[in-house]
N, C-alpha and C. Protein backbone atom coordinates (compact mmCIF):
# COMPACT_ATOMS: atom_id res chain seq x y z
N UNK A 1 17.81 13.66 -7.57
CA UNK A 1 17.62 13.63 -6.13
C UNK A 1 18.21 12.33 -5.58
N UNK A 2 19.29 12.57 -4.54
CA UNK A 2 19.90 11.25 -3.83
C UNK A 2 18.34 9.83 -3.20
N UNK A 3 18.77 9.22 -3.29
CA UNK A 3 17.74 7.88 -2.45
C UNK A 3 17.10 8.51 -1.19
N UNK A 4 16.29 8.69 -0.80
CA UNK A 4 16.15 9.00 0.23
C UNK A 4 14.97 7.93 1.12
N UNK A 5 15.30 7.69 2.43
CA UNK A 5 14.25 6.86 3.14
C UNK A 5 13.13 7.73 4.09
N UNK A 6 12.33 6.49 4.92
CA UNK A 6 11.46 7.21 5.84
C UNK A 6 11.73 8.57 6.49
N UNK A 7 13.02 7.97 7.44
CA UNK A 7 13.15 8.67 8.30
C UNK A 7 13.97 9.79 8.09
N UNK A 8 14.29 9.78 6.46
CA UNK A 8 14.80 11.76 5.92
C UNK A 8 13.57 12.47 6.25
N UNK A 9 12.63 12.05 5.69
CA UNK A 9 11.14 12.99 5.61
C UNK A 9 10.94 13.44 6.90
N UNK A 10 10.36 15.09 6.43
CA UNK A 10 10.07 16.22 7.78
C UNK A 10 8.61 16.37 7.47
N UNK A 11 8.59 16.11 9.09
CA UNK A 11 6.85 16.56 8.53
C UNK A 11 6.52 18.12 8.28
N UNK A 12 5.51 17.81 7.55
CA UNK A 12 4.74 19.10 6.17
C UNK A 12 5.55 18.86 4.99
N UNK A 13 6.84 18.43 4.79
CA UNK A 13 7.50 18.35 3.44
C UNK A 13 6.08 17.90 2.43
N UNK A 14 6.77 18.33 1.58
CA UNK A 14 5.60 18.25 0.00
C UNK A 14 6.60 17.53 -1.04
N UNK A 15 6.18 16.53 -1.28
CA UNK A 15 6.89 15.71 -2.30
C UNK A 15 5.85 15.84 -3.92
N UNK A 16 6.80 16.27 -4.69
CA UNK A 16 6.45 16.37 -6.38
C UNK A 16 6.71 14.71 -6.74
N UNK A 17 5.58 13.72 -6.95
CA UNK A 17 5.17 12.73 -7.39
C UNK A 17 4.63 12.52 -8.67
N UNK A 18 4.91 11.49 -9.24
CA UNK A 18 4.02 11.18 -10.66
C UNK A 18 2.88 10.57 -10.32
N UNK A 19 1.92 10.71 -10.89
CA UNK A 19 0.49 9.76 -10.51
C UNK A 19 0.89 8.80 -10.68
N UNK A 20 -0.08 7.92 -9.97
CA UNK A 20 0.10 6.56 -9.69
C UNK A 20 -1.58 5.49 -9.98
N UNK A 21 -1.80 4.57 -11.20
CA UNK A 21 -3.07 4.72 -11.31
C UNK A 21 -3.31 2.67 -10.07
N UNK A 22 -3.88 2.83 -9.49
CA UNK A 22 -4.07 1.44 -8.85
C UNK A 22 -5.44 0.78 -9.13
N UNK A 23 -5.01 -0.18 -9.55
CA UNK A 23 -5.80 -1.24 -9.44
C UNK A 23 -6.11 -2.18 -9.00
N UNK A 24 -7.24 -3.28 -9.01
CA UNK A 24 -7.54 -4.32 -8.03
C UNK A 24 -6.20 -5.43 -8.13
N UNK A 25 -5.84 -5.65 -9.48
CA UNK A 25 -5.36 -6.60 -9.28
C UNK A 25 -3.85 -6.29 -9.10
N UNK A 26 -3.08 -5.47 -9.17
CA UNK A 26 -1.81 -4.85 -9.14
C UNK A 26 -1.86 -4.61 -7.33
N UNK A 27 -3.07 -4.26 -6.45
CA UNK A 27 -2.93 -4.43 -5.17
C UNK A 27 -2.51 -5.56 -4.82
N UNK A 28 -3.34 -6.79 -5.26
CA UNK A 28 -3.68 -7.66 -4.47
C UNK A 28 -2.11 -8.35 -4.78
N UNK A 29 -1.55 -8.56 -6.10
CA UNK A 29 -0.06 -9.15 -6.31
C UNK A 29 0.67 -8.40 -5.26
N UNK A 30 0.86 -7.33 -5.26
CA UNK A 30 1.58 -6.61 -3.96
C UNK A 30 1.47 -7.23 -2.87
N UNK A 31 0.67 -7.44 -2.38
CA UNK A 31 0.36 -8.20 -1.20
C UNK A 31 0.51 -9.58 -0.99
N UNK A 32 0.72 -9.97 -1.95
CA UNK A 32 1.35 -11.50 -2.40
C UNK A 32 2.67 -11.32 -1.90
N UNK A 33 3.20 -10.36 -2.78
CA UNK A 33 4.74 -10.17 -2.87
C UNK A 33 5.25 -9.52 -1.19
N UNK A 34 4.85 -9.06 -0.44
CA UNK A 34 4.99 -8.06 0.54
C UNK A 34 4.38 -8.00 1.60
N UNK A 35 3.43 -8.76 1.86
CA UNK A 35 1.95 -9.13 2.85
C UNK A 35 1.02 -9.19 3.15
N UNK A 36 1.38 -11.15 2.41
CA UNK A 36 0.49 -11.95 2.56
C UNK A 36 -0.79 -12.40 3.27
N UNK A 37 -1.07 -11.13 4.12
CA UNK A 37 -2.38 -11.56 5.16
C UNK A 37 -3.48 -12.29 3.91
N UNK A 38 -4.51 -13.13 5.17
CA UNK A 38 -5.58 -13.31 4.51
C UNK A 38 -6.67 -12.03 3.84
N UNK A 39 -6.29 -11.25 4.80
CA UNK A 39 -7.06 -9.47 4.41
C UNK A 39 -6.85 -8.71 3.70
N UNK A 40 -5.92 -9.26 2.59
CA UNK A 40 -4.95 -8.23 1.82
C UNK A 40 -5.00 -8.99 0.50
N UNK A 41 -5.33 -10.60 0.76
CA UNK A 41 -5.13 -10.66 -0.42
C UNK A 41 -6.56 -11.88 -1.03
N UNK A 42 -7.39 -11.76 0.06
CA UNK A 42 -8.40 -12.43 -0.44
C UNK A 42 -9.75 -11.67 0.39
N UNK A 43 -10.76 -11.58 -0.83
CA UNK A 43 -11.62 -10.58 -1.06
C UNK A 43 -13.03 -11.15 0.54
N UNK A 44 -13.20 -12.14 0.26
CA UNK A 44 -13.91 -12.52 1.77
C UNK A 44 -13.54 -12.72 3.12
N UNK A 45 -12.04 -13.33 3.19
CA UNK A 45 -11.23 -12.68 4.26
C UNK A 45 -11.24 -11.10 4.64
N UNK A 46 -11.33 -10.27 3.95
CA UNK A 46 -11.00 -8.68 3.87
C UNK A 46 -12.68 -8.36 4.40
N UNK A 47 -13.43 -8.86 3.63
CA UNK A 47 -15.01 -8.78 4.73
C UNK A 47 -15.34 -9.06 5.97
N UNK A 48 -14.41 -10.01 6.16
CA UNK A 48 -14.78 -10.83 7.47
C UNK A 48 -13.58 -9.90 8.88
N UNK A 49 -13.20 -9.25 8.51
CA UNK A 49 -11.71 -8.42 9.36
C UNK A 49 -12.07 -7.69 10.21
N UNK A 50 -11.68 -7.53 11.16
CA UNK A 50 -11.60 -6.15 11.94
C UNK A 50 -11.67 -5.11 11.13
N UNK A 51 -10.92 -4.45 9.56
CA UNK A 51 -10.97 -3.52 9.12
C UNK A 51 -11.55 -3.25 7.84
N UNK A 52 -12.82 -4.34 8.21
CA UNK A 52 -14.02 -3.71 7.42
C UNK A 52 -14.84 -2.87 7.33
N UNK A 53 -15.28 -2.15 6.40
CA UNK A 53 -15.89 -0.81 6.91
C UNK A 53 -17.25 -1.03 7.11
């Protein structure tokens, strides 16, 4: 299958994916790497947020 980005995707398309297993700490490096908020990458910041539940 060619590269494809966002804005190929139609909505309802169904994409055949491999699982993906996530973890705490494989998030939080992501967010290091990609964005850096205080809410993303530190666990009492992320309490203290607007998008705490």
């Amino acid at each position: 299958m060619p590269k494809r980005y966002f804005e190929d995707l139609v909505e309802g398309e169904k994409l055949d994916c491999d699982n993906v297993i996530f973890a705490r700490n494989g998030i939080i490096e992501f967010a290091w790497q990609f964005d850096p908020q205080p809410f993303h990458t530190d666990e009492d910041a992320a309490k203290k947020s607007a998008f705490a539940a």
